[in-house]
C-alpha atoms as a PDB file:
ATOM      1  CA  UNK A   1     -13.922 -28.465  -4.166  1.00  0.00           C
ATOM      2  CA  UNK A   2     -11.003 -26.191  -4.431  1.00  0.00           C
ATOM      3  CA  UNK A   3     -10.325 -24.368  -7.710  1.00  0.00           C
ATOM      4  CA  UNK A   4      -7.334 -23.091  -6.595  1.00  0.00           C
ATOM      5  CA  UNK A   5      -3.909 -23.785  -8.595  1.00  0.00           C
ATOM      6  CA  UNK A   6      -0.597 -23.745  -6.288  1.00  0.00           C
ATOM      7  CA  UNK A   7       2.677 -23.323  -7.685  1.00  0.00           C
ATOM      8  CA  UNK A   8       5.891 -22.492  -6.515  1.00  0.00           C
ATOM      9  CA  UNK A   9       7.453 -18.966  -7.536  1.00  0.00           C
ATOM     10  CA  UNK A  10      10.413 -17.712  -6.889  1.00  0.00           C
ATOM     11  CA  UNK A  11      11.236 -14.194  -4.904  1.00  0.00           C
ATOM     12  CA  UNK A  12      13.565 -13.367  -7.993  1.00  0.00           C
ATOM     13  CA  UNK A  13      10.958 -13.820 -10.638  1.00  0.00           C
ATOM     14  CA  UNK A  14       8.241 -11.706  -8.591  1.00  0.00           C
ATOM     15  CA  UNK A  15      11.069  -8.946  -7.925  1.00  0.00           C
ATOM     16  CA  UNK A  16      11.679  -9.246 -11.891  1.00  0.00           C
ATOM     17  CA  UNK A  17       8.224  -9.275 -12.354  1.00  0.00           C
ATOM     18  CA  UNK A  18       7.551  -6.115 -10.060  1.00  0.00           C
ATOM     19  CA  UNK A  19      10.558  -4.058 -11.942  1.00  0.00           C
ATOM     20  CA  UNK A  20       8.841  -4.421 -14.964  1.00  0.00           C
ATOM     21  CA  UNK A  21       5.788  -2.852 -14.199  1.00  0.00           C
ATOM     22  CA  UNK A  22       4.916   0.803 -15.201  1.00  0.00           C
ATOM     23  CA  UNK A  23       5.610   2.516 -12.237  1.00  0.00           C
ATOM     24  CA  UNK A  24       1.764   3.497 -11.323  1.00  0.00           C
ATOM     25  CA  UNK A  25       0.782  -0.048 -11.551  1.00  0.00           C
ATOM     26  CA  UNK A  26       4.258  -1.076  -9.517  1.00  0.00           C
ATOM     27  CA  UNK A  27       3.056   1.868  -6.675  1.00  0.00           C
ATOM     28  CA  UNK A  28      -1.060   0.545  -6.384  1.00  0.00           C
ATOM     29  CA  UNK A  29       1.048  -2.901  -6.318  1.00  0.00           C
ATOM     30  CA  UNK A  30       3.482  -2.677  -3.497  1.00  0.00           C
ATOM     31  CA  UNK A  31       0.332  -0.156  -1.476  1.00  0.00           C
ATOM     32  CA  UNK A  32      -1.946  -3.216  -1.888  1.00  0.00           C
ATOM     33  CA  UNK A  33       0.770  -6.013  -0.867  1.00  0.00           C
ATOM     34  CA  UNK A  34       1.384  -3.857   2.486  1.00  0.00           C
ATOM     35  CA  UNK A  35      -2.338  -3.620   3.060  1.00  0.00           C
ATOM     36  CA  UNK A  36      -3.093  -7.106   2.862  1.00  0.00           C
ATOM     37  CA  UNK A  37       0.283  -7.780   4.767  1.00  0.00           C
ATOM     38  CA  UNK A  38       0.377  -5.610   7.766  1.00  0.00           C
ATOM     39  CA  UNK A  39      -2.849  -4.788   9.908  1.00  0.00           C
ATOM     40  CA  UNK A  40      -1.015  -1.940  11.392  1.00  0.00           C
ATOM     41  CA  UNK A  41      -0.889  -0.134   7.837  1.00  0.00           C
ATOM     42  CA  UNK A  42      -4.936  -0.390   7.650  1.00  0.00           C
ATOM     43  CA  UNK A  43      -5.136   0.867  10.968  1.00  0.00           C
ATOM     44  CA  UNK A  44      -2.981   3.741  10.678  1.00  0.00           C
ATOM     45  CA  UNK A  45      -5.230   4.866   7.240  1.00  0.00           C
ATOM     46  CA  UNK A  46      -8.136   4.395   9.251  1.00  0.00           C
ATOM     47  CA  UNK A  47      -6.600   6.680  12.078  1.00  0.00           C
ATOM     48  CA  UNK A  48      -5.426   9.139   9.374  1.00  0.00           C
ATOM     49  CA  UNK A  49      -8.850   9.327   7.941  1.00  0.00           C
ATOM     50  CA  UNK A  50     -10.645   9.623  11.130  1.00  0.00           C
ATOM     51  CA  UNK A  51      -8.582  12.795  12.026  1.00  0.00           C
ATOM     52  CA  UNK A  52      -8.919  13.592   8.627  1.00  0.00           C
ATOM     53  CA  UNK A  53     -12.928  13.857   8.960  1.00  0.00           C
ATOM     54  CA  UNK A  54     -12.504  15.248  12.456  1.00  0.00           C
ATOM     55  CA  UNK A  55     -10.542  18.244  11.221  1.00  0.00           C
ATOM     56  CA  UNK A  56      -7.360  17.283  13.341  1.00  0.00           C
ATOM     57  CA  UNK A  57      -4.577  17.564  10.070  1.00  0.00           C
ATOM     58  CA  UNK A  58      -2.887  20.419   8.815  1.00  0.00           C
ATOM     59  CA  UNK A  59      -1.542  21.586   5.628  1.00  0.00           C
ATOM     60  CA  UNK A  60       2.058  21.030   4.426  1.00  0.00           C
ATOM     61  CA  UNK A  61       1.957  24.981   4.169  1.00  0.00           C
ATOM     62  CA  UNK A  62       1.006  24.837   7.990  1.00  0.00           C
ATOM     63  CA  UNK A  63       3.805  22.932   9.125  1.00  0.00           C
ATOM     64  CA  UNK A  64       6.387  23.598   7.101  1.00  0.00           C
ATOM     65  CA  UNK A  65       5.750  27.246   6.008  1.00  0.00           C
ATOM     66  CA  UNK A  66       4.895  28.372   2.453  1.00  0.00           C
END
């Protein structure tokens, strides 16, 4: 038995919605709609923190010069 309530929303009143959040919240917001929207986001976090671990990053300073 499904507890689940549907509803129709429109993509105005979730962009109205999304403007009026505090920016943080807006930020962890869009980060977690991409995640659970696009595999290839997940992976590429999962390949950043694998070279993370493995040492194979370097610093802004690195790149870019200090």
């Amino acid at each position: 038995m499904s507890t689940a309530v549907k509803m129709e929303v429109s993509p105005e009143t979730i962009i109205r919605a999304v403007k009026s959040m505090k920016k943080s919240a807006r930020q962890v917001f869009l980060e977690d709609l991409i995640a659970a929207t696009s595999p290839e986001y997940l992976q590429s976090i999962r390949e950043a923190r694998r070279d993370f671990k493995a040492g194979k990053v370097k610093s802004h300073g690195q790149v870019f010069g200090q």
